[in-house]
Protein backbone atom coordinates (compact mmCIF):
# COMPACT_ATOMS: atom_id res chain seq x y z
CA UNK A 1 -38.19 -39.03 -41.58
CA UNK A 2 -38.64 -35.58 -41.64
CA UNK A 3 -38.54 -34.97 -37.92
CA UNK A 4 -35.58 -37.42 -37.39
CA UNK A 5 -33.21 -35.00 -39.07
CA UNK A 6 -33.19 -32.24 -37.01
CA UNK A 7 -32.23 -34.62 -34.03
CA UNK A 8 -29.04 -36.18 -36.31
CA UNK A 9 -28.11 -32.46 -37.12
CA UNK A 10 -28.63 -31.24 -33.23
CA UNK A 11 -25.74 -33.92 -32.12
CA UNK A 12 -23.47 -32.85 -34.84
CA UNK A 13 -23.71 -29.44 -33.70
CA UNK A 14 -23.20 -30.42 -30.36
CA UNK A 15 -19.47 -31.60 -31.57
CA UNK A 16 -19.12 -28.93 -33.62
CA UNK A 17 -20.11 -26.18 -30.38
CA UNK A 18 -17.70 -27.78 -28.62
CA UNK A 19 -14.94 -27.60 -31.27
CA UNK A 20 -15.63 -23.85 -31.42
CA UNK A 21 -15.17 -23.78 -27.64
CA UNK A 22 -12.04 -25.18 -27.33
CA UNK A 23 -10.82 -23.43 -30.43
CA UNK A 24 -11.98 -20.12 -28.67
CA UNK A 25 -10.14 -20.95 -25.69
CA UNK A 26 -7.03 -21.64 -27.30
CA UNK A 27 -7.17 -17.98 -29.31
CA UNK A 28 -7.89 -16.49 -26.04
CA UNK A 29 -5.22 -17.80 -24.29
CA UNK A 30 -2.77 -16.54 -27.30
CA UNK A 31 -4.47 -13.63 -27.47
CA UNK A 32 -3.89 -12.67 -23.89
CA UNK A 33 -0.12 -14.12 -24.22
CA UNK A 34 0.23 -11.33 -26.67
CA UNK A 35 -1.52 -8.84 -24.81
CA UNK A 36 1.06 -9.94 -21.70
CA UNK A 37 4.05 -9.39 -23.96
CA UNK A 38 3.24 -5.93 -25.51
CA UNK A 39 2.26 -4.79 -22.02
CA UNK A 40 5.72 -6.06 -20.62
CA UNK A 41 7.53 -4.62 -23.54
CA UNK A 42 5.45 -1.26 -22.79
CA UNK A 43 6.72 -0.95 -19.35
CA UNK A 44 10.11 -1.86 -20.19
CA UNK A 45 10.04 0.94 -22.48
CA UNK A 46 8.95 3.22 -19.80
CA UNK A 47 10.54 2.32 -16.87
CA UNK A 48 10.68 5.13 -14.08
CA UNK A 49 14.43 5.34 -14.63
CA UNK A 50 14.29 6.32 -18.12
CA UNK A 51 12.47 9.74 -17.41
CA UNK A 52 12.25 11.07 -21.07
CA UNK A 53 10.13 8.16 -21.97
CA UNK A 54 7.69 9.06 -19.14
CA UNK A 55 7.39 12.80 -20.22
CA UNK A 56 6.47 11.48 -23.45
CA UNK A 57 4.10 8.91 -22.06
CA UNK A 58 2.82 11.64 -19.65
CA UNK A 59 2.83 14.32 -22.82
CA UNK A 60 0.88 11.84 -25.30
CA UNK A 61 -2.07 11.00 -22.54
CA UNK A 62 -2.42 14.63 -21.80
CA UNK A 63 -2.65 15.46 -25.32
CA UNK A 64 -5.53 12.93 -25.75
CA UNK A 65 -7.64 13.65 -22.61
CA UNK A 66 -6.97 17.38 -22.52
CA UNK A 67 -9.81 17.58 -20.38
CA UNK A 68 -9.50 15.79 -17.45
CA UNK A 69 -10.90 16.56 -14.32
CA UNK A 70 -7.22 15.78 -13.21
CA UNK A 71 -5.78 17.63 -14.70
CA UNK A 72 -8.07 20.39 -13.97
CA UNK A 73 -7.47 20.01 -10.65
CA UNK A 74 -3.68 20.54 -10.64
CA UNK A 75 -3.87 23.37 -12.85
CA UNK A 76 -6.75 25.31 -10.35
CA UNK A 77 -4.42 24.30 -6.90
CA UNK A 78 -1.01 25.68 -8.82
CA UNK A 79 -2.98 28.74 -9.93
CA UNK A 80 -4.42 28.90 -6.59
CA UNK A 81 -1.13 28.59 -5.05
CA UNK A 82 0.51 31.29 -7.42
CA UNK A 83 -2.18 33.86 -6.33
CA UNK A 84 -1.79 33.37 -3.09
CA UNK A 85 2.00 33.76 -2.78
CA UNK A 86 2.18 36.55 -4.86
CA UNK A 87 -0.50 38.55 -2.54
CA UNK A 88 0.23 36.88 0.58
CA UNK A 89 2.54 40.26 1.23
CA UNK A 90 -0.45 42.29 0.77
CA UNK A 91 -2.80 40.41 2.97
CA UNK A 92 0.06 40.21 5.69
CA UNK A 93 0.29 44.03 5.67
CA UNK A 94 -3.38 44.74 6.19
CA UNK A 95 -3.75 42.29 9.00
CA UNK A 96 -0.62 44.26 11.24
CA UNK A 97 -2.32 47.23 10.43
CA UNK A 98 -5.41 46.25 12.16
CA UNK A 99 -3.20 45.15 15.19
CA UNK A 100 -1.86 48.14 16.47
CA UNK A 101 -1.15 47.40 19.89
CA UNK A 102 0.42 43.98 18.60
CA UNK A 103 3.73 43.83 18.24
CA UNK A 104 4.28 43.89 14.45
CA UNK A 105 5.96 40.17 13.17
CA UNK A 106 5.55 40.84 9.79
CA UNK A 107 8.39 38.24 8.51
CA UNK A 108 7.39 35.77 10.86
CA UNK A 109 3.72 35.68 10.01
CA UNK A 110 4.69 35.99 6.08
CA UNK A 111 6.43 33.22 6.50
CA UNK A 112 3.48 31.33 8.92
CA UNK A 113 1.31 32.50 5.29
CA UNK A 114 3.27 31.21 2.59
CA UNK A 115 3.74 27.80 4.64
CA UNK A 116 0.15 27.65 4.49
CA UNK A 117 0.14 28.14 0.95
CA UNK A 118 2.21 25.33 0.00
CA UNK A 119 0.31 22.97 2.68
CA UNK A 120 -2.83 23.79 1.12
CA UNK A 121 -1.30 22.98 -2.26
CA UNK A 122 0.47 19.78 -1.37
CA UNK A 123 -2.45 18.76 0.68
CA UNK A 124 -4.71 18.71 -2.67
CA UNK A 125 -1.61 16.63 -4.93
CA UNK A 126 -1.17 14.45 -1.89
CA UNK A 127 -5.73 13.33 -1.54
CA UNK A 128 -5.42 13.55 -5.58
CA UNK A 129 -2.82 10.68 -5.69
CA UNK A 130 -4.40 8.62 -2.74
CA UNK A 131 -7.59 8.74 -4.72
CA UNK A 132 -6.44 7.80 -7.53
CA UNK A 133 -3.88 5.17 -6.24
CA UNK A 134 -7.57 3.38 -4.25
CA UNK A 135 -9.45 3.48 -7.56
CA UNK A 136 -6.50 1.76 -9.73
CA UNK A 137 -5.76 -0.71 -6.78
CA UNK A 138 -10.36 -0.92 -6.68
CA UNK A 139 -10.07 -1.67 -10.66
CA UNK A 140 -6.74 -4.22 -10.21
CA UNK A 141 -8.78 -6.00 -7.75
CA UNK A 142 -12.15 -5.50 -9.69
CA UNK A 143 -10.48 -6.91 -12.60
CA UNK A 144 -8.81 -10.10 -11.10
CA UNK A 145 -12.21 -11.47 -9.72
CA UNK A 146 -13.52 -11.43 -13.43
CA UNK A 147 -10.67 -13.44 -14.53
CA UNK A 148 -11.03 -15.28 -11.65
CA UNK A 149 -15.18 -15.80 -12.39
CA UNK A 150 -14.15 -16.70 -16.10
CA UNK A 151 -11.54 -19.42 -14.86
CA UNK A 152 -14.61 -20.82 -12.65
CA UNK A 153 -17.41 -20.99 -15.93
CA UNK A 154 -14.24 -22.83 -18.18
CA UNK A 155 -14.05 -25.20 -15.54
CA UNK A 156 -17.57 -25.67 -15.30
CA UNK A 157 -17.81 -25.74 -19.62
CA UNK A 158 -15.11 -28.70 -18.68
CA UNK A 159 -17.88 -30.55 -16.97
CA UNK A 160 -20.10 -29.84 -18.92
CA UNK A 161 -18.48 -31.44 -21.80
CA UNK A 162 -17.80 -34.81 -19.72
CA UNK A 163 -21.55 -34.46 -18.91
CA UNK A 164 -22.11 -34.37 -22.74
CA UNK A 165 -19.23 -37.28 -23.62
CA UNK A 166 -20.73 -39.49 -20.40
CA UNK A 167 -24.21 -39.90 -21.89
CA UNK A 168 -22.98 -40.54 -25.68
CA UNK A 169 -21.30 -43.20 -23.66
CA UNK A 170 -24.31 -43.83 -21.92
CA UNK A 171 -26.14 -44.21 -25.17
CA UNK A 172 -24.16 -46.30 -27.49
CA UNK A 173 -23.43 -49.04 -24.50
CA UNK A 174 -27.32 -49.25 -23.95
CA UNK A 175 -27.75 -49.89 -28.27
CA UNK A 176 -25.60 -52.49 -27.57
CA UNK A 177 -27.01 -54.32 -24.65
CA UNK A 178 -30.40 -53.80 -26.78
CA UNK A 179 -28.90 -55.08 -30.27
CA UNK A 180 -27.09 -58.02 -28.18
CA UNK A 181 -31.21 -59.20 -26.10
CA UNK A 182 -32.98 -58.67 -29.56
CA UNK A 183 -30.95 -60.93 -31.17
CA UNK A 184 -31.05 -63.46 -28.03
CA UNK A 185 -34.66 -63.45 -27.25
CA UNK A 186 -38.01 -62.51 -29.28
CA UNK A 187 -39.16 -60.04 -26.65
CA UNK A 188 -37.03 -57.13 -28.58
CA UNK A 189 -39.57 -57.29 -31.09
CA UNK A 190 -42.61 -56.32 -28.99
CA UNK A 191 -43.89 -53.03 -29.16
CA UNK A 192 -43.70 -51.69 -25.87
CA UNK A 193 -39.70 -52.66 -26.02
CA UNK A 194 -39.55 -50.25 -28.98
CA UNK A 195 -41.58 -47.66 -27.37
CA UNK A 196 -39.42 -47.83 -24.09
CA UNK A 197 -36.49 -47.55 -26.15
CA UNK A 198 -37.49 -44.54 -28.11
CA UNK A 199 -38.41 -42.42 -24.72
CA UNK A 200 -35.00 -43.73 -23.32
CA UNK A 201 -33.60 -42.20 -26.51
CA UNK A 202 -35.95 -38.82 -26.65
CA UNK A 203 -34.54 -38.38 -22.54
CA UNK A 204 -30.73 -38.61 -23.61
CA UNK A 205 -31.07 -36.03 -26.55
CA UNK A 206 -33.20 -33.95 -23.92
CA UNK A 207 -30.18 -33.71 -21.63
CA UNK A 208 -27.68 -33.31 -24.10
CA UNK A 209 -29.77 -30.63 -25.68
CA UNK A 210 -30.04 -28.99 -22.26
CA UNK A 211 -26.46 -29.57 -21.35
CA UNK A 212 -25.42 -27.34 -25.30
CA UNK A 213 -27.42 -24.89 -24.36
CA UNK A 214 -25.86 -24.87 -20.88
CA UNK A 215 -22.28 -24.50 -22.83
CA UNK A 216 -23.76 -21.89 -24.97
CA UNK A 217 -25.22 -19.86 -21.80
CA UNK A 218 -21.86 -20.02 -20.18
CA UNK A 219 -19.72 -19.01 -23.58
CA UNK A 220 -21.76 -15.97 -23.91
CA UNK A 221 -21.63 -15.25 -20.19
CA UNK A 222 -17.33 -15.89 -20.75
CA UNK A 223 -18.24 -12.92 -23.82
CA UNK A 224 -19.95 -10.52 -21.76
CA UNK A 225 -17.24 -10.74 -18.66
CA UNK A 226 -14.35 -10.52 -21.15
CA UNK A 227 -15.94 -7.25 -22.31
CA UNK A 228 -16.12 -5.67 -18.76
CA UNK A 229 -12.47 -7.28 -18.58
CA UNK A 230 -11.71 -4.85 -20.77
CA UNK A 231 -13.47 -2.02 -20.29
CA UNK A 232 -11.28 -2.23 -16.37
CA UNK A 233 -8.34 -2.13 -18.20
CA UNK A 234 -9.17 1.31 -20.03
CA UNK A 235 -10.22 2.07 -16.99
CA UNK A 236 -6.68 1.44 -14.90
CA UNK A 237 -4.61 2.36 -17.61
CA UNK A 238 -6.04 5.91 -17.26
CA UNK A 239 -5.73 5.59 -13.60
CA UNK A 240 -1.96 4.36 -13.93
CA UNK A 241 -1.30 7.29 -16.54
CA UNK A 242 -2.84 9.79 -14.17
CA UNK A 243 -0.61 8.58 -11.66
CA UNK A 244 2.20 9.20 -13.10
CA UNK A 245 1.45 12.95 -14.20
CA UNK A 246 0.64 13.23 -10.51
CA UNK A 247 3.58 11.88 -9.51
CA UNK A 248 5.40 13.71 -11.75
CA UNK A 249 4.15 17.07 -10.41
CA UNK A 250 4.64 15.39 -6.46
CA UNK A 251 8.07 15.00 -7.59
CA UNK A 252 8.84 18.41 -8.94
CA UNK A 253 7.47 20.20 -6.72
CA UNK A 254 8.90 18.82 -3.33
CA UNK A 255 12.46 18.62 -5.31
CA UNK A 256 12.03 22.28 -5.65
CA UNK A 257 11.48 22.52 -1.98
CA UNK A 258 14.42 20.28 -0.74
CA UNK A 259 16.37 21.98 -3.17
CA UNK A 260 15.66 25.37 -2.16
CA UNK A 261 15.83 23.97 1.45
CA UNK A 262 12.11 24.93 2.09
CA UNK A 263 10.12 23.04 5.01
CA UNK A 264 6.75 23.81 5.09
CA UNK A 265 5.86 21.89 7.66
CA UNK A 266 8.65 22.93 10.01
CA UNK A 267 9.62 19.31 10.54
CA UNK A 268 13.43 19.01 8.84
CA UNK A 269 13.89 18.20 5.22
CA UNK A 270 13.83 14.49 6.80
CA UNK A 271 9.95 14.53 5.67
CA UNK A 272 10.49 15.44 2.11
CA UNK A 273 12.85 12.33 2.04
CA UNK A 274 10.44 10.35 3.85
CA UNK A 275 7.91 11.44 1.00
CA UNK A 276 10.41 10.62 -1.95
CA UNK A 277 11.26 6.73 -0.20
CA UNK A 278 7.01 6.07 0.06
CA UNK A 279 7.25 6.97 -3.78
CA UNK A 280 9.93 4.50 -4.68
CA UNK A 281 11.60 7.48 -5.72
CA UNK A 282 15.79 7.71 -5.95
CA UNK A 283 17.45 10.24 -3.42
CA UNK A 284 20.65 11.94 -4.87
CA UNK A 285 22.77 14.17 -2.63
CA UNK A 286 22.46 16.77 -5.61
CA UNK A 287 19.07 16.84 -4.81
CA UNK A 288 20.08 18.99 -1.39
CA UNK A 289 20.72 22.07 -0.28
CA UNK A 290 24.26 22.99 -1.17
CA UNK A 291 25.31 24.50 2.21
CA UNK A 292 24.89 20.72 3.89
CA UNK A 293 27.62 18.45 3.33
CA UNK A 294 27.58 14.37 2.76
CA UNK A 295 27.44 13.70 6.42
CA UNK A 296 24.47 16.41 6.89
CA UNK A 297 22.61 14.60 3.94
CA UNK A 298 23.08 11.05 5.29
CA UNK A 299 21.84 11.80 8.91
CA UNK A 300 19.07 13.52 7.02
CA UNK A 301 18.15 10.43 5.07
CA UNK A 302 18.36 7.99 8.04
CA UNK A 303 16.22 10.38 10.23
CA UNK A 304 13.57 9.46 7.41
CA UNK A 305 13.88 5.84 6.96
CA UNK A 306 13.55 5.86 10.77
CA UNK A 307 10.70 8.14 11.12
CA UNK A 308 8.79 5.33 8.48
CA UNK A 309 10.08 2.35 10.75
CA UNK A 310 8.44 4.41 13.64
CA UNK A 311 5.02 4.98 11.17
CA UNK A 312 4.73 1.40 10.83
CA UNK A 313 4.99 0.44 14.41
CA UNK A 314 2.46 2.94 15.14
CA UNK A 315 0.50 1.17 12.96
CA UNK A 316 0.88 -2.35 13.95
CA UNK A 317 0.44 -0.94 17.68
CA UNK A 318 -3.01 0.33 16.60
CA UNK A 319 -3.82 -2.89 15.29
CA UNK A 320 -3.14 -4.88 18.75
CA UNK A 321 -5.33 -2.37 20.21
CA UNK A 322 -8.54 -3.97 17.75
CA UNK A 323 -10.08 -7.50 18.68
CA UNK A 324 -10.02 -8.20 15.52
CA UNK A 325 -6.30 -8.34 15.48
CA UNK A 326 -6.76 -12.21 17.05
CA UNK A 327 -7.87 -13.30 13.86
CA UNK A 328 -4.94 -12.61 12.36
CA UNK A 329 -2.75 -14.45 15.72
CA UNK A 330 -1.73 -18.39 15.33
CA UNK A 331 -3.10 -19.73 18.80
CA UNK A 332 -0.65 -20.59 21.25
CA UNK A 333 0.02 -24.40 22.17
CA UNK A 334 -2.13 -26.16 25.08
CA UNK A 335 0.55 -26.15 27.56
CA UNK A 336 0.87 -22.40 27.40
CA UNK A 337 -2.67 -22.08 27.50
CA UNK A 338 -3.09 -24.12 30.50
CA UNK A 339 -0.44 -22.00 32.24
CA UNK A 340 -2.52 -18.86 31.28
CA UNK A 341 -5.40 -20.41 32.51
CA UNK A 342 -4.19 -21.41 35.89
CA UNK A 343 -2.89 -17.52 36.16
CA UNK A 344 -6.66 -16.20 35.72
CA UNK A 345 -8.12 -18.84 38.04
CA UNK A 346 -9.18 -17.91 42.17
CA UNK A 347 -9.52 -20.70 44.89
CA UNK A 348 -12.87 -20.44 46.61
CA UNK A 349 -11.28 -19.06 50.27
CA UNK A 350 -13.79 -21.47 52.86
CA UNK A 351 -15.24 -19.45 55.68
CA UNK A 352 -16.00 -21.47 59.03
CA UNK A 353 -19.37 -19.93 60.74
CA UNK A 354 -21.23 -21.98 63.54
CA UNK A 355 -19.60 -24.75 62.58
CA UNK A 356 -20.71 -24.24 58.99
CA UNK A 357 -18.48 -24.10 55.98
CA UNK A 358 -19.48 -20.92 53.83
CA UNK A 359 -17.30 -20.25 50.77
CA UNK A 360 -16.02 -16.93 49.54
CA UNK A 361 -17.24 -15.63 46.36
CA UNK A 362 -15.66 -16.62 43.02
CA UNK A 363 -14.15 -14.36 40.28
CA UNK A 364 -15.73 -15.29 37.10
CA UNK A 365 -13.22 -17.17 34.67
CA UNK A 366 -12.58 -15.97 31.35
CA UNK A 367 -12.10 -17.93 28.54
CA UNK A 368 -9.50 -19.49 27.29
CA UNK A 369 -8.97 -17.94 24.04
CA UNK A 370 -9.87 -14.25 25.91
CA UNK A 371 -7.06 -14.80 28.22
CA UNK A 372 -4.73 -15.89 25.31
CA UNK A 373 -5.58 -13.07 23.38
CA UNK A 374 -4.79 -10.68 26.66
CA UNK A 375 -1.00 -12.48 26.85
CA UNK A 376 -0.89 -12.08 22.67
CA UNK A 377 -1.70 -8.84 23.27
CA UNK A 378 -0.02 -7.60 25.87
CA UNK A 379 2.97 -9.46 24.38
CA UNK A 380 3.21 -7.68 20.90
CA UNK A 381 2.27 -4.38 22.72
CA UNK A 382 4.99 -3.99 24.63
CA UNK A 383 6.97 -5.19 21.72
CA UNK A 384 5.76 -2.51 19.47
CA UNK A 385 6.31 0.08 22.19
CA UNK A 386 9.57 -0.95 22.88
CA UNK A 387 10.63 -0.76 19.67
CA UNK A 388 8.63 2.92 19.15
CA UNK A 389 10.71 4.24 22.18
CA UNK A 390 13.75 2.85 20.08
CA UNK A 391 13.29 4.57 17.35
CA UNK A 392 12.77 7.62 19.01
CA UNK A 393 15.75 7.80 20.85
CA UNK A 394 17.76 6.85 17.69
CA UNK A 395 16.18 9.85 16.10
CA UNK A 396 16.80 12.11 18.96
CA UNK A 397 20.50 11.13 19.25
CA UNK A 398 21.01 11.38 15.11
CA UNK A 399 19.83 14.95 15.62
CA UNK A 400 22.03 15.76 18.76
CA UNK A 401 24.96 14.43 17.07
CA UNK A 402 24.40 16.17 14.30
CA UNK A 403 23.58 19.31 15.93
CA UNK A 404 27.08 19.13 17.89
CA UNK A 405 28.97 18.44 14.38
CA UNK A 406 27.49 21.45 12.70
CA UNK A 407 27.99 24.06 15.55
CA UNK A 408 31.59 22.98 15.66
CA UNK A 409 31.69 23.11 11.80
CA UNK A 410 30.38 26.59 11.33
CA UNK A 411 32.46 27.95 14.42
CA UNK A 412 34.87 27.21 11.63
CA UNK A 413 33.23 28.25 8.58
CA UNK A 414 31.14 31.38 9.92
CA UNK A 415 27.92 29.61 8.51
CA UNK A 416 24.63 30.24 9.74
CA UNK A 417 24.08 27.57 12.19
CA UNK A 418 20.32 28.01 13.14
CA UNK A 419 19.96 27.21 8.99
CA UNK A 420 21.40 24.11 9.49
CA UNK A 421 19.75 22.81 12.56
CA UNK A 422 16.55 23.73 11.13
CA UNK A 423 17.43 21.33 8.64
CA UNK A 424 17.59 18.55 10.63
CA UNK A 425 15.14 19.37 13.48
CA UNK A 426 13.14 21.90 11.64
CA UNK A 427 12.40 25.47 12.35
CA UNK A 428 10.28 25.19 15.22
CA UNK A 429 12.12 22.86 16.90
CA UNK A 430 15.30 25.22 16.48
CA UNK A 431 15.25 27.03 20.13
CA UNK A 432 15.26 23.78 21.83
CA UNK A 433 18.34 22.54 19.79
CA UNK A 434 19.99 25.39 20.32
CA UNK A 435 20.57 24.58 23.58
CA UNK A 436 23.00 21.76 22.42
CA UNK A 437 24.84 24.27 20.20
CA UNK A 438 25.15 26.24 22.69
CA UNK A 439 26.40 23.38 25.23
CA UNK A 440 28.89 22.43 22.72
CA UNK A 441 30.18 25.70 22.44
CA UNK A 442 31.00 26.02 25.74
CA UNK A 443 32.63 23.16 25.28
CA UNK A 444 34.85 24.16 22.90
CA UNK A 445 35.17 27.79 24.58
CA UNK A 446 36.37 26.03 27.57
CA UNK A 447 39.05 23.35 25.83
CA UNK A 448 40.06 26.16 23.92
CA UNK A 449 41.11 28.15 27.58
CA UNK A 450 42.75 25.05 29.05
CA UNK A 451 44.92 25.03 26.15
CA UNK A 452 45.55 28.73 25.68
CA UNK A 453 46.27 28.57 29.71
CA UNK A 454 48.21 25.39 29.28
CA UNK A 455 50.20 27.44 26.00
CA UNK A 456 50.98 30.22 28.47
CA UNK A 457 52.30 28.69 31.24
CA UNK A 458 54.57 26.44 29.12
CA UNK A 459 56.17 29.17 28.17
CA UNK A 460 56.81 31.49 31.17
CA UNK A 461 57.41 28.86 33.64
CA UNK A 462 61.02 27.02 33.88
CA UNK A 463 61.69 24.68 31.26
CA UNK A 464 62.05 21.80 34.10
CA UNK A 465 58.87 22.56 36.25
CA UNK A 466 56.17 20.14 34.76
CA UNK A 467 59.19 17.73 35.07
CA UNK A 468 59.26 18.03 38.19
């Protein structure tokens, strides 16, 4: 009797496991309804457009984890980048000294020096927020395959359980079918009935007790992932607070530059834009230089969503380039394959010799799926590169345009017009548009004598001779 009540108590606890489980379950999935609501009231609370909230946000983490390697790193390239500018006169001054039968540019390699600078300095925020946008997006995806893996084990605690159910089933129909023979015939009562019976029992209790502990191998494995669940998101929200600062600092830096109308990379301020759009971030014409007007500032924009229209199709064109790309390609339907196939096929050419038929050598065939793969490719290519010449041409005319506005706006204003097409073109690309300017003020030079000439002669000839 003794050993009889560990068994009853070993099926109750198998209910009462289970129980536990799906009472588990159920505070989980509140639990992580709650979790979901504070983190959506969270970001509501700091959305990008409410900036004050995300110099708080940025202030509190800072605060906490004063010693970042982050932020170490900003504060070293801005110190860096301090030292630099504020010696790069010195360092400029010794170098023309040493070239004395150089002519001395002084400004213009000051100027080559401090561009330098900044490069240096943006290059470091720029691989500091790559690196840490790869590790979040590493721990988001991290993350996801956990929850994914403990989705998986409930299902498989799900059949586990209608394991468990099926042989209680199992069980009580067999005591019945035994209960309903012993009453019918005597053989229930022999001894080897009981004894097959009681290992038929023993089995069932064997494979329920190996099915709990199955259940209670899984729960504990559903524990352990659930831990490293959240130990990835500490993890990302450090990486997503980090962004920010980063961010924050990409942000004030480069609106100091397109304020200031500062291009360090001698490309236009059309890059800094491009920069601010790949950030999500707002462009305001307050942002700009005050000597460009609305028109200047539009151009400017659109020469930046261009120039990321024309990054993407470099990209995709890269891609057609890679075998690998035909993975990614639907295949074509079997008439068009046929008609590809017949392109890439050569008749045999028969050669008569001593009245002897020899035939002509055969170009080998290529597959089917190689020659579709050619058309596919050869297809989107010259999409791609139709559409890259496109976009170049657009840009090219946006700056010509432009170009011609301004010089005939700052014949009237006096402004300094090589400022302004540097702007748009950038500095080194300032000689070559000058050539427009110049083009259109010849232009103008020469309406402007038509009409002067025009002016003159209406008034010293008769009154009736263009009349007549």
């Amino acid at each position: 009797m003794s050993l009889s009540r560990p068994r009853t108590q070993t099926s109750r606890d198998i209910h009462s496991s289970l129980s536990i489980y799906k009472s588990s379950v159920t505070l989980s999935e509140n639990k992580r309804t709650c979790v979901s609501q504070v983190r959506k009231r969270d970001q509501f609370l700091l959305d990008e457009d409410n900036p004050d909230a995300s110099a708080v946000e940025a202030l509190e983490f800072w605060n906490y984890k004063y010693d970042s390697d982050v932020q170490r790193q900003l504060t070293e390239a801005k110190t860096e980048l301090k030292f630099k500018l504020e010696n790069q006169g010195i360092v400029e001054e010794n170098l023309n000294k040493r070239k004395k039968n150089i002519k001395n540019n002084a400004e213009v390699n000051q100027t080559k020096g401090i561009s330098r600078c900044y490069k240096n300095y943006e290059d470091t925020l720029m691989n500091t927020f790559n690196d840490l946008e790869y590790k979040f997006q590493e721990s988001i995806k991290n993350r996801e395959a956990l929850r994914k893996k403990i989705s998986e084990i409930n299902d498989e605690i799900q059949g586990q359980i209608l394991l468990i159910e099926r042989y209680e089933n199992d069980y009580a129909n067999a005591l019945k079918r035994s209960n309903s023979t012993g009453r019918l015939s005597k053989r229930g009562k022999d001894a080897s009935y009981f004894s097959s019976k009681q290992i038929y029992k023993e089995n069932m209790m064997k494979q329920k007790m190996q099915t709990q502990k199955n259940i209670e191998m899984l729960h504990n494995e559903i524990i352990s992932i659930s831990k490293s669940i959240n130990e990835y998101d500490t993890i990302s929200s450090n990486y997503r607070n980090e962004l920010k600062v980063v961010k924050k600092e990409l942000i004030d830096h480069y609106s100091d530059m397109l304020k200031q109308g500062y291009d360090s990379r001698s490309e236009g301020l059309s890059w800094i834009v491009k920069l601010f759009l790949k950030l999500k971030q707002k462009v305001r014409k307050d942002m700009f230089p005050t000597c460009l007007d609305d028109k200047s500032i539009e151009v400017i924009v659109e020469i930046a969503k261009k120039s990321i229209e024309l990054d993407e199709n470099y990209g995709k064109l890269a891609q057609t380039k890679n075998p690998r790309f035909m993975m990614f390609v639907g295949r074509p339907d079997i008439q068009t394959r046929i008609g590809w196939m017949k392109q890439s096929v050569r008749i045999r050419r028969p050669n008569y010799v001593m009245k002897k038929v020899k035939w002509a050598a055969e170009e080998a065939l290529e597959s089917i799926d190689e020659v579709a793969f050619t058309h596919t490719q050869i297809h989107d290519s010259m999409k791609l590169e139709n559409k890259i010449k496109s976009s170049n041409e657009e840009i090219l005319n946006l700056q010509t345009n432009e170009v011609r506005r301004l010089t005939k706006k700052c014949l009237k204003t006096g402004a300094n017009i090589k400022t302004l097409i540097s702007y748009i073109v950038g500095s080194e690309n300032v000689d070559k548009f000058m050539v427009v300017s110049m083009k259109k003020i010849k232009e103008i030079n020469q309406v402007r004598e038509f009409t002067s000439t025009f002016s003159f002669m209406s008034k010293h000839l008769p009154k009736n001779y263009i009349g007549k």
